[in-house]
PDB file of N, CA and C in Angstrom:
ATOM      1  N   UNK A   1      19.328  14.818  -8.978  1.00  0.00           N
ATOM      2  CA  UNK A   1      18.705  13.851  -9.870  1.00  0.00           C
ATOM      3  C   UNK A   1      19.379  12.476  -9.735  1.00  0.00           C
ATOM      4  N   UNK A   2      20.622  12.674  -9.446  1.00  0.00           N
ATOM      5  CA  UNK A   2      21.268  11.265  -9.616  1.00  0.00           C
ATOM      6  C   UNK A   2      21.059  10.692  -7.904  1.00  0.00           C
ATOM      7  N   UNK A   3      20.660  11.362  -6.768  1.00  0.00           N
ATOM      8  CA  UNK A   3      20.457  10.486  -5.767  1.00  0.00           C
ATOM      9  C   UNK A   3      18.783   9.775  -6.038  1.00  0.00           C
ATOM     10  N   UNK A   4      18.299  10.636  -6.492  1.00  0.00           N
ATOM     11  CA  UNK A   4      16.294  10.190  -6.765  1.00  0.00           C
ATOM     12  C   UNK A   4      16.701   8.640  -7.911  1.00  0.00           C
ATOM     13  N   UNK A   5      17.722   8.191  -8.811  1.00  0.00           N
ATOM     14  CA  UNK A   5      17.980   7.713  -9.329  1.00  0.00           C
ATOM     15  C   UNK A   5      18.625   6.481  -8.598  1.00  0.00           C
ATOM     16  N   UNK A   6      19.304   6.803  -8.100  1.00  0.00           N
ATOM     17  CA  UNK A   6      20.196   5.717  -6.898  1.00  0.00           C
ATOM     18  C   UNK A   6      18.763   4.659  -6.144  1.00  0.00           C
ATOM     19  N   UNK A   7      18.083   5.871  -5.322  1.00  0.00           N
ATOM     20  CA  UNK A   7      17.559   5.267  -4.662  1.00  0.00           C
ATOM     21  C   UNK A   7      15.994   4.661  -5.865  1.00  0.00           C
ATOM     22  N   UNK A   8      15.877   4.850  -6.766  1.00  0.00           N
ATOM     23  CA  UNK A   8      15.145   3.776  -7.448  1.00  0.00           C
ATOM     24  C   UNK A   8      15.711   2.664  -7.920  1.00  0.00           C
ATOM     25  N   UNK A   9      17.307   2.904  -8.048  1.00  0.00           N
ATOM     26  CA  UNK A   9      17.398   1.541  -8.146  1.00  0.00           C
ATOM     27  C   UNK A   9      17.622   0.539  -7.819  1.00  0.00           C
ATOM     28  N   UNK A  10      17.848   1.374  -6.080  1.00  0.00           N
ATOM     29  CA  UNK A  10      18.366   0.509  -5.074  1.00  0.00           C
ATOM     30  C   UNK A  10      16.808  -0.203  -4.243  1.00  0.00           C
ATOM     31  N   UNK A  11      15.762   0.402  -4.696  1.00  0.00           N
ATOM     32  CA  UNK A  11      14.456  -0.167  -4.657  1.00  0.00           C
ATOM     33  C   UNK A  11      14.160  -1.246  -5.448  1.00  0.00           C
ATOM     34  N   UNK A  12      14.855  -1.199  -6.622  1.00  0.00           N
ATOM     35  CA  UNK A  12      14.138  -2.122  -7.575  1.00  0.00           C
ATOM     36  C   UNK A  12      15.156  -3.592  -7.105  1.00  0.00           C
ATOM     37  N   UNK A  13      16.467  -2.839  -6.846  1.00  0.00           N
ATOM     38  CA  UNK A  13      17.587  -4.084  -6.817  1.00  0.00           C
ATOM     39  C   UNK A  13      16.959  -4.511  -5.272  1.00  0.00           C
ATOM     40  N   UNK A  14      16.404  -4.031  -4.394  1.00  0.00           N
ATOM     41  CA  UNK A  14      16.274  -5.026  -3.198  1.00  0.00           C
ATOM     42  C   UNK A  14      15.011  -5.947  -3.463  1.00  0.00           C
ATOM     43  N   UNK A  15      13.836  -5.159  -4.097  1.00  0.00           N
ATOM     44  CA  UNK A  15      12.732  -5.890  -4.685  1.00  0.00           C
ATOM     45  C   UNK A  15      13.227  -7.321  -5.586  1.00  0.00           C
ATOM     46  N   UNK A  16      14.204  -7.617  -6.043  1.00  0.00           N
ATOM     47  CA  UNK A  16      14.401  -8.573  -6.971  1.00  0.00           C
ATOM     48  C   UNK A  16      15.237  -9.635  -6.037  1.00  0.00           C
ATOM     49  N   UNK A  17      15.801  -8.549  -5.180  1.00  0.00           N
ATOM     50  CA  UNK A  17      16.768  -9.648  -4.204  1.00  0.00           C
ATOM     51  C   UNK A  17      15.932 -10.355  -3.272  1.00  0.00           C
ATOM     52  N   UNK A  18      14.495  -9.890  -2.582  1.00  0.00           N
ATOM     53  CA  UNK A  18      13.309 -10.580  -2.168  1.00  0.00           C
ATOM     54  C   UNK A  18      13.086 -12.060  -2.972  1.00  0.00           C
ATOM     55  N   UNK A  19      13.200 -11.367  -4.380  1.00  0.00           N
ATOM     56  CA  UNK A  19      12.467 -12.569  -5.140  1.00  0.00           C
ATOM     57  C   UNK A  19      13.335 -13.933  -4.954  1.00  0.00           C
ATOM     58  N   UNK A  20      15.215 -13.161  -5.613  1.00  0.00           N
ATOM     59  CA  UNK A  20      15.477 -13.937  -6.041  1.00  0.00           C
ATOM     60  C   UNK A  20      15.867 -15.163  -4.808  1.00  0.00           C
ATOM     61  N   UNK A  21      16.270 -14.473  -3.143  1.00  0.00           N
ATOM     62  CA  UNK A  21      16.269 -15.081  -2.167  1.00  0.00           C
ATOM     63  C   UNK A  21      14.726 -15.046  -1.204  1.00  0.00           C
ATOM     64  N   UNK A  22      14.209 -16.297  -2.186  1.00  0.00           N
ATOM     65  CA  UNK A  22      13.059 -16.625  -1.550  1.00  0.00           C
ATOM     66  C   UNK A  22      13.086 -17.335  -0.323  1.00  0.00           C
ATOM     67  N   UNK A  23      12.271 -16.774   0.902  1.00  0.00           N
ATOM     68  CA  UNK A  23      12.109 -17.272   2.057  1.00  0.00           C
ATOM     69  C   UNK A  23      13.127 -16.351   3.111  1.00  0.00           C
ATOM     70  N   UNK A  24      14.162 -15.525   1.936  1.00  0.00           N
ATOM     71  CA  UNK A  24      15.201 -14.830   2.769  1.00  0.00           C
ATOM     72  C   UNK A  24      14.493 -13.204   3.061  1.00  0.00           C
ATOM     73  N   UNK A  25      13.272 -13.369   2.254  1.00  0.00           N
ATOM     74  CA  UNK A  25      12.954 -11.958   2.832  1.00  0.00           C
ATOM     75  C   UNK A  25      12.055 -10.796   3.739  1.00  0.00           C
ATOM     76  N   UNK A  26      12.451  -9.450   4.033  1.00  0.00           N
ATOM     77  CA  UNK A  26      11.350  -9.376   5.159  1.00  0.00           C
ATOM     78  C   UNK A  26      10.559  -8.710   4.970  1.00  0.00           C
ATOM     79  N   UNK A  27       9.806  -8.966   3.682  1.00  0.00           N
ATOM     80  CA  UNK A  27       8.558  -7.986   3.924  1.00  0.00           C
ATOM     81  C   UNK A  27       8.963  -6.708   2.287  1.00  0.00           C
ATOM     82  N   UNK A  28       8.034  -6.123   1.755  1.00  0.00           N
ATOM     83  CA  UNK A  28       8.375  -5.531   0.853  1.00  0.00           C
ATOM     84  C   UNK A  28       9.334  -4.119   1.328  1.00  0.00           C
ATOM     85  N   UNK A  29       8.264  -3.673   2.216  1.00  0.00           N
ATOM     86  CA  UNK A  29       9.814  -2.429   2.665  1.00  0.00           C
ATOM     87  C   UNK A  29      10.837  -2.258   3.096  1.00  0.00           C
ATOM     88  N   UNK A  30      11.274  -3.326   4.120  1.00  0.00           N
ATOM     89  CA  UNK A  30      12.843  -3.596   4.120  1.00  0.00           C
ATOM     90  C   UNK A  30      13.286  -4.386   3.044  1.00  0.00           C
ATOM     91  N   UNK A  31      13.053  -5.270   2.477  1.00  0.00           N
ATOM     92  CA  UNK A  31      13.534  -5.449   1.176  1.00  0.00           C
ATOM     93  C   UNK A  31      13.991  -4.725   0.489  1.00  0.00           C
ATOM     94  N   UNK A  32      13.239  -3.056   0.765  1.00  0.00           N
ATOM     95  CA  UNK A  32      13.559  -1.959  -0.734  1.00  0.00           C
ATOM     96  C   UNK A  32      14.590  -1.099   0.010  1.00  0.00           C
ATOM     97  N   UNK A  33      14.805  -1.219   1.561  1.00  0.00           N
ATOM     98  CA  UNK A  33      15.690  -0.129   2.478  1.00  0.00           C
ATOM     99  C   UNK A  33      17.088  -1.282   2.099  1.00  0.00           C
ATOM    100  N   UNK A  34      16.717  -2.349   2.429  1.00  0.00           N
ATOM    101  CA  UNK A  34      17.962  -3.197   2.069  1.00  0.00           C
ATOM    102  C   UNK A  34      18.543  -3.592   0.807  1.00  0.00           C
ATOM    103  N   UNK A  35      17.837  -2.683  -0.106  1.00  0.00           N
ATOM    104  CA  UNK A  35      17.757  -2.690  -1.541  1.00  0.00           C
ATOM    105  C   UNK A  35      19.180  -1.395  -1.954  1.00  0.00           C
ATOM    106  N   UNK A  36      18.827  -0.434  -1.057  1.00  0.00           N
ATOM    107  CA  UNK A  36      19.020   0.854  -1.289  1.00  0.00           C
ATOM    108  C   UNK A  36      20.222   0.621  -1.032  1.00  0.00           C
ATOM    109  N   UNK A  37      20.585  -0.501   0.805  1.00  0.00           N
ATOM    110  CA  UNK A  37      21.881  -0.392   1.084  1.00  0.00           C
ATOM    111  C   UNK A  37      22.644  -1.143   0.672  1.00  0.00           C
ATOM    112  N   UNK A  38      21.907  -1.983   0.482  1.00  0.00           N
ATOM    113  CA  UNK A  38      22.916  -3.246  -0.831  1.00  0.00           C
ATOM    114  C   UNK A  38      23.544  -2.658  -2.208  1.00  0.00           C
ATOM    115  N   UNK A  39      22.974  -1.272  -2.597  1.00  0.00           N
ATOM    116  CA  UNK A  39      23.252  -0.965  -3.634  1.00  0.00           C
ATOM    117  C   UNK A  39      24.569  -0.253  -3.365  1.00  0.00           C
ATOM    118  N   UNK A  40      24.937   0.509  -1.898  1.00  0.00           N
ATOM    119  CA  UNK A  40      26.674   1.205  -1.593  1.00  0.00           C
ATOM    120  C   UNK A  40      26.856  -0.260  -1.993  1.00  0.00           C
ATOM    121  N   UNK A  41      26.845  -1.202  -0.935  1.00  0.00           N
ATOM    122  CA  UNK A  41      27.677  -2.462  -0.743  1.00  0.00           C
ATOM    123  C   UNK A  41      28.214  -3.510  -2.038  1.00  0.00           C
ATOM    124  N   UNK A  42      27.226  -3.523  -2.706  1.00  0.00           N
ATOM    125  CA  UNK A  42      27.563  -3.910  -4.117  1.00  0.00           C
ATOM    126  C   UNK A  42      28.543  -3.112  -4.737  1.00  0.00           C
ATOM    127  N   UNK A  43      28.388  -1.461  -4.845  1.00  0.00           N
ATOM    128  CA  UNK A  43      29.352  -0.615  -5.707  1.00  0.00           C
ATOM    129  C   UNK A  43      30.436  -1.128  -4.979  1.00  0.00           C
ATOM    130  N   UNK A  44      30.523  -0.848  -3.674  1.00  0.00           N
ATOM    131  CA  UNK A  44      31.967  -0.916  -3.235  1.00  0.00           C
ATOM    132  C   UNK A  44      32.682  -2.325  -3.223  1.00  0.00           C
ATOM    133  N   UNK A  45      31.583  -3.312  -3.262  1.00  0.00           N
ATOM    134  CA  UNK A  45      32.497  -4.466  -3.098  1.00  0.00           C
ATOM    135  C   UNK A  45      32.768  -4.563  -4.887  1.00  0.00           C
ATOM    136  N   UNK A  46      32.158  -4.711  -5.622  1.00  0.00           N
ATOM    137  CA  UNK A  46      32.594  -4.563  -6.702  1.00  0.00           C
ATOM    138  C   UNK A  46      34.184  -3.765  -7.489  1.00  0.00           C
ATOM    139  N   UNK A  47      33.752  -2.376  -6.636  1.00  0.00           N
ATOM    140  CA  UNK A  47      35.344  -1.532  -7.026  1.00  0.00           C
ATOM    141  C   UNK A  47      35.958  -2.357  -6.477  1.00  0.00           C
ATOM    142  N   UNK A  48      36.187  -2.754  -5.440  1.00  0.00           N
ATOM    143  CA  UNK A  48      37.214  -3.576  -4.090  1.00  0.00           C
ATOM    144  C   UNK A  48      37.739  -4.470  -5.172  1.00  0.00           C
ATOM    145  N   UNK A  49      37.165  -5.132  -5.827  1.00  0.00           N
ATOM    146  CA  UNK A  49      37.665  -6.401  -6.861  1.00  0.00           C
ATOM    147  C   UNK A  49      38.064  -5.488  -8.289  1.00  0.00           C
ATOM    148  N   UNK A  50      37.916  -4.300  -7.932  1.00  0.00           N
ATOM    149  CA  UNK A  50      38.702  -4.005  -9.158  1.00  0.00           C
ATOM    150  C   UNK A  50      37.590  -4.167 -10.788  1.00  0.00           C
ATOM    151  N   UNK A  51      36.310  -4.387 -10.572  1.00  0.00           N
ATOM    152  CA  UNK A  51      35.219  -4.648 -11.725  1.00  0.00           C
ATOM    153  C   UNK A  51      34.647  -3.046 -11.742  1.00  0.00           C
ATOM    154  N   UNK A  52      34.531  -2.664 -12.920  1.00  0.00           N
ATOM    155  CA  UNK A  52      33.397  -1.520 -12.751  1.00  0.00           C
ATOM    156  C   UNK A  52      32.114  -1.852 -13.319  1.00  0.00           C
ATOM    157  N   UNK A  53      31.124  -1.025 -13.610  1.00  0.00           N
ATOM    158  CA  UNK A  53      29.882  -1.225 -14.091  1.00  0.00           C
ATOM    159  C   UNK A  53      29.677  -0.083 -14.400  1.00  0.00           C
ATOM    160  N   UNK A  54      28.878  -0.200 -16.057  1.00  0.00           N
ATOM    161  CA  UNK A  54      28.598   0.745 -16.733  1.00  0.00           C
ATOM    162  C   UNK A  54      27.053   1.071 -16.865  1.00  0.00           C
ATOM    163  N   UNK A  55      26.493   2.289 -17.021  1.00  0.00           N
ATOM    164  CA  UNK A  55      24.921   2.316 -17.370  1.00  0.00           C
ATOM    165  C   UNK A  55      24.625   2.130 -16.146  1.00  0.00           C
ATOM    166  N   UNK A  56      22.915   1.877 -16.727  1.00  0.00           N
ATOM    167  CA  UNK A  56      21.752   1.553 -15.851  1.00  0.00           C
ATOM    168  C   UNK A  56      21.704   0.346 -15.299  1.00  0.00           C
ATOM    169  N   UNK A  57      22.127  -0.561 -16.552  1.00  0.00           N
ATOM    170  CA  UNK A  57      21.892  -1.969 -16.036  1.00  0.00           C
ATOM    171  C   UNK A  57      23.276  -2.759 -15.426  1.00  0.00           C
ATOM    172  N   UNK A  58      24.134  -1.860 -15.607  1.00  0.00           N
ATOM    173  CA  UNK A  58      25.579  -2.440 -14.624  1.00  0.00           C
ATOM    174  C   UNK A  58      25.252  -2.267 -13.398  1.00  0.00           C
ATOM    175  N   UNK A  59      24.580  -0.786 -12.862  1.00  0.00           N
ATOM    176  CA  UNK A  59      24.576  -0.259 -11.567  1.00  0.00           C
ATOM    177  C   UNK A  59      23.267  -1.132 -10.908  1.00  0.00           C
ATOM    178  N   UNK A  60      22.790  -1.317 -11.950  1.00  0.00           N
ATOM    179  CA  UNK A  60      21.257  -2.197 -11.380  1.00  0.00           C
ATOM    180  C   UNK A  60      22.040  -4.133 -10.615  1.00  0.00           C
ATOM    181  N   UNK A  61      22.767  -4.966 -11.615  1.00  0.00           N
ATOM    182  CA  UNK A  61      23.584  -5.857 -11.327  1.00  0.00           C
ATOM    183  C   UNK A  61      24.394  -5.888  -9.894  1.00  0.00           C
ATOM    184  N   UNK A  62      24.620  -4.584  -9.994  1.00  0.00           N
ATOM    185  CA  UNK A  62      26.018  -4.259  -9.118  1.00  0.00           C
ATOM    186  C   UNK A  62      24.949  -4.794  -7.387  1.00  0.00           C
ATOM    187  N   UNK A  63      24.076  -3.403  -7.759  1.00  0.00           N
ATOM    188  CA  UNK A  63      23.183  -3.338  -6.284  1.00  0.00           C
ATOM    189  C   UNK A  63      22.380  -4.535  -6.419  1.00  0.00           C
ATOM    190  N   UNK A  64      21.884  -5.274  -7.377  1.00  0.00           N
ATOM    191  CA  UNK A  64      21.398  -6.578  -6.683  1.00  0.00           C
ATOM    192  C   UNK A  64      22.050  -7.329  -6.152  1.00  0.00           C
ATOM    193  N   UNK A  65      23.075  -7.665  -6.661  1.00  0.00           N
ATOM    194  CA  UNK A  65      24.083  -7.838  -5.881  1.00  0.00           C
ATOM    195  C   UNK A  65      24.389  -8.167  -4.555  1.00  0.00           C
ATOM    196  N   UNK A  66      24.835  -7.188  -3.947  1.00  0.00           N
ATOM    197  CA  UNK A  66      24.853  -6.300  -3.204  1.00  0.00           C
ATOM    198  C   UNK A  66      23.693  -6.390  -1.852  1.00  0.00           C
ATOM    199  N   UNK A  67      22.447  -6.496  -2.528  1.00  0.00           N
ATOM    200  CA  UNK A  67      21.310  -6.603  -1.715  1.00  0.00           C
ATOM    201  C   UNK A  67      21.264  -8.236  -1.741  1.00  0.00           C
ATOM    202  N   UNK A  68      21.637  -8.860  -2.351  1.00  0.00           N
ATOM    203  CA  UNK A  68      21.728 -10.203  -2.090  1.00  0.00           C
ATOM    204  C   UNK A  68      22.158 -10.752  -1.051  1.00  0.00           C
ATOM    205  N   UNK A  69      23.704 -10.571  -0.959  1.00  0.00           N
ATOM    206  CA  UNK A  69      24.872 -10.887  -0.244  1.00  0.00           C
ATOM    207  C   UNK A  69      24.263  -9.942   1.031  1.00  0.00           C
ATOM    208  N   UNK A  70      23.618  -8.861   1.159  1.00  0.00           N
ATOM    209  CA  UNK A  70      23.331  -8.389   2.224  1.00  0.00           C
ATOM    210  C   UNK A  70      21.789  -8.827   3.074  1.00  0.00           C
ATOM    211  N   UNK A  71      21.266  -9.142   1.704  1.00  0.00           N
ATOM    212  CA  UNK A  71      19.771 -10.009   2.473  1.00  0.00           C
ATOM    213  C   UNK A  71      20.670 -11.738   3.247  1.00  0.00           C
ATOM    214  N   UNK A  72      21.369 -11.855   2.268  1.00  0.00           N
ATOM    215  CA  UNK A  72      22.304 -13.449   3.008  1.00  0.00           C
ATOM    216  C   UNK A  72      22.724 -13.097   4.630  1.00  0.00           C
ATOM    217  N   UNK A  73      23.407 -11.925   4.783  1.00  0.00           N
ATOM    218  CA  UNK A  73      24.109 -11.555   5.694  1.00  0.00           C
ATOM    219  C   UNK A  73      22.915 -11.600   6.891  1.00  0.00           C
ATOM    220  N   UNK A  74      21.510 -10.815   6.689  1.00  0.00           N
ATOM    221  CA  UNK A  74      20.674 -10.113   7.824  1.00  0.00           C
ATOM    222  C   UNK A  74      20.208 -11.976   8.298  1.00  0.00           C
ATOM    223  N   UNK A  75      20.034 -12.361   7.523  1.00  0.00           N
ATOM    224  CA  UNK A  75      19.277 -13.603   7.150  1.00  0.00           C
ATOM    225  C   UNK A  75      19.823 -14.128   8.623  1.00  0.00           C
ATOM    226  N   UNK A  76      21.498 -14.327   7.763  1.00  0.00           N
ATOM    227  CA  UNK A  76      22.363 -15.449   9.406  1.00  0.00           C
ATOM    228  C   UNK A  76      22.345 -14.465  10.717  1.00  0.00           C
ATOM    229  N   UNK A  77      22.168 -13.231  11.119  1.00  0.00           N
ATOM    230  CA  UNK A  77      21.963 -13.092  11.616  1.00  0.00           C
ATOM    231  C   UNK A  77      20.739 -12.617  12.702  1.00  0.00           C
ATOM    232  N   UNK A  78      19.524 -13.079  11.807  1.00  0.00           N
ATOM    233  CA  UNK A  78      18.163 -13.478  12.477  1.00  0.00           C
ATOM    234  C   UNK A  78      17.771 -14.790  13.308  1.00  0.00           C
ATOM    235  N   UNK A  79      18.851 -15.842  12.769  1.00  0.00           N
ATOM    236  CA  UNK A  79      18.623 -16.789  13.011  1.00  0.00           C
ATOM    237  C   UNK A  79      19.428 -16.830  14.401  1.00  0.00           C
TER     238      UNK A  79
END
């Protein structure tokens, strides 16, 4: 239950990271795969600094996050 959970919210967090990096994104379904993986990358960079996140809406923060800094990342290297 808790991976079917992960990966919705690592859908929703890449869907928002589309939005919120407009022009940075590719399309709705890698958005939501880069959603999913932004959501490790967020947890871990987050622990890394020593922050945790609580609930739904910490883990949701965490992986937008996450899918941000990782839509930034694919971005420079498309170009």
């Amino acid at each position: 239950m808790n991976l079917i959970l992960f990966l919705i919210i690592g859908c929703i967090a890449g869907w928002l990271a589309g939005l919120i990096m407009k022009g940075r994104g590719f399309g709705i379904l890698v958005n939501l795969i880069v959603g999913v993986i932004g959501a490790f990358l967020g947890g871990f960079l987050l622990g890394w600094l020593g922050i945790t996140t609580y609930g739904l809406i910490g883990t949701l923060i965490a992986a937008v996050l996450g899918a941000i800094i990782l839509l930034f990342i694919v971005g420079l290297i498309k170009k």
